[in-house]
C-alpha atoms as a PDB file:
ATOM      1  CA  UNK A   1      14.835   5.256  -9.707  1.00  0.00           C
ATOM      2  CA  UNK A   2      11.513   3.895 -10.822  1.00  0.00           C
ATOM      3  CA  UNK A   3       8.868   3.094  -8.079  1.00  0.00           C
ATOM      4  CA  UNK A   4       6.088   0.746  -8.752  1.00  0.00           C
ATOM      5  CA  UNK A   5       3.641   1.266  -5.594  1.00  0.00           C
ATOM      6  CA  UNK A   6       1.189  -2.612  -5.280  1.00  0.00           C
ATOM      7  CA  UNK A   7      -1.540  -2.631  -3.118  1.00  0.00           C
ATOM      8  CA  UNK A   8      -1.879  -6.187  -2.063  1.00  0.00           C
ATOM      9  CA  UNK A   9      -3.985  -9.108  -3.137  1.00  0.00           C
ATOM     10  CA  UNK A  10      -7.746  -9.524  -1.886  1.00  0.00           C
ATOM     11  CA  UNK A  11      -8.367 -11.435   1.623  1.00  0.00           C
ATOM     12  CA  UNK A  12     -11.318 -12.010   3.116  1.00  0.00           C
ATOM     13  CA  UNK A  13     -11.830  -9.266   5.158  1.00  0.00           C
ATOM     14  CA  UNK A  14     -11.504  -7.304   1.420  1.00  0.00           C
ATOM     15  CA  UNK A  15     -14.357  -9.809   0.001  1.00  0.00           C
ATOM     16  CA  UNK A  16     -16.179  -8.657   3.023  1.00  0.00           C
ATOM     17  CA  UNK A  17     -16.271  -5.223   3.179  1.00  0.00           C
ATOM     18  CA  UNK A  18     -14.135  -5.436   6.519  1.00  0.00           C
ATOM     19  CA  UNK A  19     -11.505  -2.402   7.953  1.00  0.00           C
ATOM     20  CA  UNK A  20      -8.704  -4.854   7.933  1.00  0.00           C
ATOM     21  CA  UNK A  21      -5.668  -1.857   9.189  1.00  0.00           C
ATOM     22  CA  UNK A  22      -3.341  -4.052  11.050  1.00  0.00           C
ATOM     23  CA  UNK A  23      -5.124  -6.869  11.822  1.00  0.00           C
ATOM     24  CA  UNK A  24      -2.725  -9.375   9.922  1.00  0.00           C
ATOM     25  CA  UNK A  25      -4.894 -11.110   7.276  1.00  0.00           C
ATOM     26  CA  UNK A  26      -3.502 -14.072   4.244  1.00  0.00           C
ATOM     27  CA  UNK A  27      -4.824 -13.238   0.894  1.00  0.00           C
ATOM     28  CA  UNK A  28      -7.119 -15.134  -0.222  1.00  0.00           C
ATOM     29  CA  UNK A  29      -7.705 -17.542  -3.400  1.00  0.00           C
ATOM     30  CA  UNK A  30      -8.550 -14.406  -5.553  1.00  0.00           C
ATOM     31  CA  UNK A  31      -5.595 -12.203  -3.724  1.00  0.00           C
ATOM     32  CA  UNK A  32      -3.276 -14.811  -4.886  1.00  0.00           C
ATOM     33  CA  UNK A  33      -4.811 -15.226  -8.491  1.00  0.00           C
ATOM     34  CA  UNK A  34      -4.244 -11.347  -8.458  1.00  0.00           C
ATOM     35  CA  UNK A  35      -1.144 -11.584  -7.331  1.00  0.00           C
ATOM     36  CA  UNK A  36      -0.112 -13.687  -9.731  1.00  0.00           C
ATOM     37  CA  UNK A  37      -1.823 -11.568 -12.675  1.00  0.00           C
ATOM     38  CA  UNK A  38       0.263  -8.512 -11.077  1.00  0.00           C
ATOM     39  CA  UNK A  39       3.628 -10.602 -11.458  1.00  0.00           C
ATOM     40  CA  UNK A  40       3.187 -11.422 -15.294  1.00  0.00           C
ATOM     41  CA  UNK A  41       2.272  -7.975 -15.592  1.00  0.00           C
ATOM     42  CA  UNK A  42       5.572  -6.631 -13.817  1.00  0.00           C
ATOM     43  CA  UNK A  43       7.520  -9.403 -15.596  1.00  0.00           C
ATOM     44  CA  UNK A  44       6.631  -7.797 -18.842  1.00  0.00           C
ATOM     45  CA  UNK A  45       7.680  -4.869 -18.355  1.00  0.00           C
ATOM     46  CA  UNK A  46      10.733  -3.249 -19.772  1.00  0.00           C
ATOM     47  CA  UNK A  47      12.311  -2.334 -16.127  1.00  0.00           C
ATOM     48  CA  UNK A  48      14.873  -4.354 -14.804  1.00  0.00           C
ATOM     49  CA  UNK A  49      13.159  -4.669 -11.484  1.00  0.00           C
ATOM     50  CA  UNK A  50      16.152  -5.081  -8.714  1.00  0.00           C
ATOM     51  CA  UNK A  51      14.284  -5.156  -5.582  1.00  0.00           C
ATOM     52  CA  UNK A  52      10.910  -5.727  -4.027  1.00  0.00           C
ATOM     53  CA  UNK A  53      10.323  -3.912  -0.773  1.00  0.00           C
ATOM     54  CA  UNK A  54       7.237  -4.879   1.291  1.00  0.00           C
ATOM     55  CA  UNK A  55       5.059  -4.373   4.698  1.00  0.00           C
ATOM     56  CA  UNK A  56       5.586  -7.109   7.010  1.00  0.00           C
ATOM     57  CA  UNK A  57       1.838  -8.276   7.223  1.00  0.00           C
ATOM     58  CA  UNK A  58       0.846 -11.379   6.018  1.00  0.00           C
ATOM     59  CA  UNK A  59      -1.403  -9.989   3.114  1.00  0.00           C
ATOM     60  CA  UNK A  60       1.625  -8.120   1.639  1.00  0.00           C
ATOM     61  CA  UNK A  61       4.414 -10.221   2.063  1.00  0.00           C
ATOM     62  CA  UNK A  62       2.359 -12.539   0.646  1.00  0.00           C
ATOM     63  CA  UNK A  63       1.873 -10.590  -2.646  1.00  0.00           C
ATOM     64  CA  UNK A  64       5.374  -9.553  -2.631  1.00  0.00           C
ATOM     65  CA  UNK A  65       6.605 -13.506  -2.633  1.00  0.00           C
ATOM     66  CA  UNK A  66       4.432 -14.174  -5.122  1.00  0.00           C
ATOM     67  CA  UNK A  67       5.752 -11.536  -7.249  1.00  0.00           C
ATOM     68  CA  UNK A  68       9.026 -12.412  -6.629  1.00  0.00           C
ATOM     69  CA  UNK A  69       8.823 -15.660  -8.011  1.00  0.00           C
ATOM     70  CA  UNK A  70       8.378 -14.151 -11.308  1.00  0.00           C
ATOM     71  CA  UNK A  71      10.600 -11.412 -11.595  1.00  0.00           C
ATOM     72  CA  UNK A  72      13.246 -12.745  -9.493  1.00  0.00           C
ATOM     73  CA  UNK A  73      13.956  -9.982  -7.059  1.00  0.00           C
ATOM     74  CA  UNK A  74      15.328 -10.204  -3.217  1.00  0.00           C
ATOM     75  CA  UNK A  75      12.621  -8.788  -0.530  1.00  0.00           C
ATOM     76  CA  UNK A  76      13.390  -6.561   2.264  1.00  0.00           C
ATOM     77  CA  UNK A  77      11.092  -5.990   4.967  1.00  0.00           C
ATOM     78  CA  UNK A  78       9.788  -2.167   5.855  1.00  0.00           C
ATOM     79  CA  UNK A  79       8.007  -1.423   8.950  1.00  0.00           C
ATOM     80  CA  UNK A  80       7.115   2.309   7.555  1.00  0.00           C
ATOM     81  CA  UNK A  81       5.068   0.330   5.019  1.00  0.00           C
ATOM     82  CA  UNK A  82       2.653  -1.128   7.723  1.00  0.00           C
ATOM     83  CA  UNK A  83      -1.290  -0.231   7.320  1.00  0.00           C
ATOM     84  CA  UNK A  84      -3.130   2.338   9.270  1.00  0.00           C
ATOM     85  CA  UNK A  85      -3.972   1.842  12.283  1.00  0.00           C
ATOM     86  CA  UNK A  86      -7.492   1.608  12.729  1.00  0.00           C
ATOM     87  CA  UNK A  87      -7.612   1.246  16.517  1.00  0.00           C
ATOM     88  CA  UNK A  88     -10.951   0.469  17.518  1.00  0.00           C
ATOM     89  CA  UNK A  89     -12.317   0.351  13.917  1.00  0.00           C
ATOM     90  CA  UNK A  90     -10.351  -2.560  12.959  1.00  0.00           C
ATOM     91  CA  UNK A  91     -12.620  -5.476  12.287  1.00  0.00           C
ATOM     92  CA  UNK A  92     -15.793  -3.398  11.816  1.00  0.00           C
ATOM     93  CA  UNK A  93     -17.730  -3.168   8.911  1.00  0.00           C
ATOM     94  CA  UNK A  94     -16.958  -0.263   6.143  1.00  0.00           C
ATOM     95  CA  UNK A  95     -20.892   0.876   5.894  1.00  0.00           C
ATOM     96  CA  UNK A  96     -20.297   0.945   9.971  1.00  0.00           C
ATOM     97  CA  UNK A  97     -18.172   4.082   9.844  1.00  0.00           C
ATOM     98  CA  UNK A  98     -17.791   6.901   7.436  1.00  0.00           C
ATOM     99  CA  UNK A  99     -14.718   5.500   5.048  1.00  0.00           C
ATOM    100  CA  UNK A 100     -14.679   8.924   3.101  1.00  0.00           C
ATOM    101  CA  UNK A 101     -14.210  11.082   5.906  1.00  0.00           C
ATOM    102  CA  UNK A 102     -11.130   8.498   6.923  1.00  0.00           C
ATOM    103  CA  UNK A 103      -9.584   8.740   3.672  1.00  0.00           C
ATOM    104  CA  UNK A 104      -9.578  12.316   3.434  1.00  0.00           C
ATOM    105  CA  UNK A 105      -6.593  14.451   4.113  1.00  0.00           C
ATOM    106  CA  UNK A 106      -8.466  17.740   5.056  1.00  0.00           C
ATOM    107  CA  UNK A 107     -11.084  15.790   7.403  1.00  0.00           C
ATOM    108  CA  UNK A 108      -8.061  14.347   9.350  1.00  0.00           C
ATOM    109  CA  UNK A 109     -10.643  11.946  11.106  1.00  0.00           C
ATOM    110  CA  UNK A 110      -8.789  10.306  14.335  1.00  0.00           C
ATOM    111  CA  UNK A 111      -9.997   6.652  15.046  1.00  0.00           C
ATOM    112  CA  UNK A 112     -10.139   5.869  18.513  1.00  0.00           C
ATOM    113  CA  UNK A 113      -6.874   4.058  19.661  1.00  0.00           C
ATOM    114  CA  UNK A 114      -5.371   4.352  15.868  1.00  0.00           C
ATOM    115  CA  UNK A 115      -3.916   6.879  13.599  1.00  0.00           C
ATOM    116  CA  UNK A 116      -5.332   9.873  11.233  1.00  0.00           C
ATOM    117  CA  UNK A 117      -4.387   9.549   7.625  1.00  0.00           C
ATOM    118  CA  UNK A 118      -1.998  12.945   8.552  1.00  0.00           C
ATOM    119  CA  UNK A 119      -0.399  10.515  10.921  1.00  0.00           C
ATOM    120  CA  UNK A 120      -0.355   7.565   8.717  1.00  0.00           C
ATOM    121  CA  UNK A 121       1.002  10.020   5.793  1.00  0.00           C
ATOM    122  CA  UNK A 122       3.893  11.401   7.831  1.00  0.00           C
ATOM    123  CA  UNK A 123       5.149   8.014   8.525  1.00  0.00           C
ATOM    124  CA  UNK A 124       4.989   6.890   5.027  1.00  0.00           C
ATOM    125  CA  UNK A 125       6.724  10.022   3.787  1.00  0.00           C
ATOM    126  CA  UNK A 126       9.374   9.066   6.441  1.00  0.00           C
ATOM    127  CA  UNK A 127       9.655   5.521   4.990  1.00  0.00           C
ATOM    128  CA  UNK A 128       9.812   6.736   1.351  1.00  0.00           C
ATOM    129  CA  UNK A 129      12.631   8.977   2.129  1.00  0.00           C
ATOM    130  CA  UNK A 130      14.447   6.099   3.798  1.00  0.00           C
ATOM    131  CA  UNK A 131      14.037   4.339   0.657  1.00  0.00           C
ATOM    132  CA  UNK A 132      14.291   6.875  -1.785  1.00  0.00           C
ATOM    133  CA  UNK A 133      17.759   7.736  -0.452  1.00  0.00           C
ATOM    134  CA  UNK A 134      18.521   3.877   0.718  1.00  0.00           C
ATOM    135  CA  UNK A 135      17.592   2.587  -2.901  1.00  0.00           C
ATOM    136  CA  UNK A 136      17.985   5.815  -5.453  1.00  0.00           C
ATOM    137  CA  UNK A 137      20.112   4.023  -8.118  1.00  0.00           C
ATOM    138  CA  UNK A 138      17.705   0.838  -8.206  1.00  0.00           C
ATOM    139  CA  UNK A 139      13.983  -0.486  -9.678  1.00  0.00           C
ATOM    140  CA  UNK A 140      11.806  -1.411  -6.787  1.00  0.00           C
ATOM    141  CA  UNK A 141       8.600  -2.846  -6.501  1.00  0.00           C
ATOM    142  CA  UNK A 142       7.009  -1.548  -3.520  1.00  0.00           C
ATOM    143  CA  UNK A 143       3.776  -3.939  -2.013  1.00  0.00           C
ATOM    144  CA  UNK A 144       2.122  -1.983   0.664  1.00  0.00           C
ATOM    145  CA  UNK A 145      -1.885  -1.378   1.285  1.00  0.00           C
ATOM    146  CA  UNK A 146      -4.494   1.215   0.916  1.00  0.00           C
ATOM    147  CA  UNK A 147      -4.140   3.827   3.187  1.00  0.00           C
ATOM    148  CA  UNK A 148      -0.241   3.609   2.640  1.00  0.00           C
ATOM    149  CA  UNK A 149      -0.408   3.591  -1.223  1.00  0.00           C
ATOM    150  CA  UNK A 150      -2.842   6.671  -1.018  1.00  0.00           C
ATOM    151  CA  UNK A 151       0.549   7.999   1.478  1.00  0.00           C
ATOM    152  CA  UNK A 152       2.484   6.935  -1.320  1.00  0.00           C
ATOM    153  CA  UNK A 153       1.014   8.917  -3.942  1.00  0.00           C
ATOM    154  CA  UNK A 154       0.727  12.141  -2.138  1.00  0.00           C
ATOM    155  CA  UNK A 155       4.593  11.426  -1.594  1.00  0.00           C
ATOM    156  CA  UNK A 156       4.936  11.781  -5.312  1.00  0.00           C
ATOM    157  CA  UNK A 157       2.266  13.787  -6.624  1.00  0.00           C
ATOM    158  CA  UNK A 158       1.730  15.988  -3.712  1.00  0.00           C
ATOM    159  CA  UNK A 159      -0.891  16.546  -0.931  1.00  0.00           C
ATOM    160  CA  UNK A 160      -4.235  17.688  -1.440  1.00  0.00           C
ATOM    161  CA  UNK A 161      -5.056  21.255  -1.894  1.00  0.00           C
ATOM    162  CA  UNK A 162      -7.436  22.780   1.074  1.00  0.00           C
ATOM    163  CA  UNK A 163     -10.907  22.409  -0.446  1.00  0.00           C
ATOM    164  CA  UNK A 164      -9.882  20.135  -3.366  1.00  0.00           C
ATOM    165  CA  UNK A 165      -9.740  16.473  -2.381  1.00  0.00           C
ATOM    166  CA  UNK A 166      -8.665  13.416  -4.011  1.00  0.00           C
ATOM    167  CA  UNK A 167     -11.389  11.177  -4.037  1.00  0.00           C
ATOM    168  CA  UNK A 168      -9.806   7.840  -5.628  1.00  0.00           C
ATOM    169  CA  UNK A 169     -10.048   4.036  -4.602  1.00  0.00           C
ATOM    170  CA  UNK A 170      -7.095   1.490  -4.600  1.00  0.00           C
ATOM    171  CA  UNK A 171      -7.959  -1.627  -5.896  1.00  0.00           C
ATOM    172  CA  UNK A 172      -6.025  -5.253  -5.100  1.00  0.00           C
ATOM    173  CA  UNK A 173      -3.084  -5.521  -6.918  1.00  0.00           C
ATOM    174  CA  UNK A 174      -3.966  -2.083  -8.579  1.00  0.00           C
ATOM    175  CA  UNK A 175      -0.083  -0.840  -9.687  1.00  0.00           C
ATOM    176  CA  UNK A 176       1.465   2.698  -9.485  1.00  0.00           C
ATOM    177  CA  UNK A 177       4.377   4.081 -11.521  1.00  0.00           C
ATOM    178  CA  UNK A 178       6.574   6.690 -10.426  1.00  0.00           C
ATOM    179  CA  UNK A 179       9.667   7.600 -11.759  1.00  0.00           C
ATOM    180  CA  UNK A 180      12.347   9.573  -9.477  1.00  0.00           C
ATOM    181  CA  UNK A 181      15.701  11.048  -9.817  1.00  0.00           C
END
């Protein structure tokens, strides 16, 4: 099975340097544009791509169409794939909180009504097993969003080590390949 893990297209909440978690944004005019980019990109590629399987928000399934227009794969919805949840946080600002501590695995930061990345992580690793196992003979596209792509990777590469964090940022559209099985 070969996994390629998209974070979404920009929205405005992106553009504005807004913790978006499940508050269900559309991409914007550069989320589509980089969207679109991300298709032509996937279309060239020498995968046969048989499936695309998305988050249900608005800002993903919106990439995910898009993409499917261009490589001509059938979408399934997965609710494992949803955002963080930012509780409380949602909406605010990302200079209003401390970002890095929220990202990182050994700071485990709770947000008040939401979900630590550990929680966040262990549902991801529970949807990637679903799929992994649902999907193992096939080429998916997977179109998901930051906090569940950084999920996604430790599902693949492994967790951080105690002391030794990964301290990486997911861009729009940026694309992951994994390769399973």
């Amino acid at each position: 099975m070969q996994v390629f893990a998209v974070r979404h297209g920009k929205t405005e909440w992106n553009a504005d340097s807004r913790i978006q978690g499940r508050s269900d944004l559309p991409l914007n005019e550069l989320g589509r544009r980089q969207a679109l980019e991300t298709a032509m990109k996937l279309s060239d590629l020498d995968a046969d791509i048989d499936l695309i399987i998305t988050s249900p928000l608005s800002r993903a399934l919106e990439t995910a169409e898009i993409i499917a227009g261009h490589i001509h794969a059938d979408i399934v919805l997965h609710d494992g794939l949803v955002e963080r949840d930012f509780g409380d946080f949602e909406g605010l600002f990302l200079s209003d909180v401390d970002i890095d501590a929220l990202r990182r695995w050994t700071d485990n930061v709770p947000t008040p009504n939401g979900e630590t990345i550990r929680e966040t992580a262990s549902r991801v690793f529970i949807a990637m097993d679903d799929i992994s196992e649902r999907y193992k003979d096939h080429n998916i596209v997977i179109v998901a969003h930051g906090h569940v792509m950084r999920s996604i990777i430790w599902y693949f590469s492994g967790l951080p080590e105690d002391g030794v964090e990964q301290d990486f940022h997911i861009e729009n559209c940026e694309v992951y390949s994994f390769q399973t099985g």
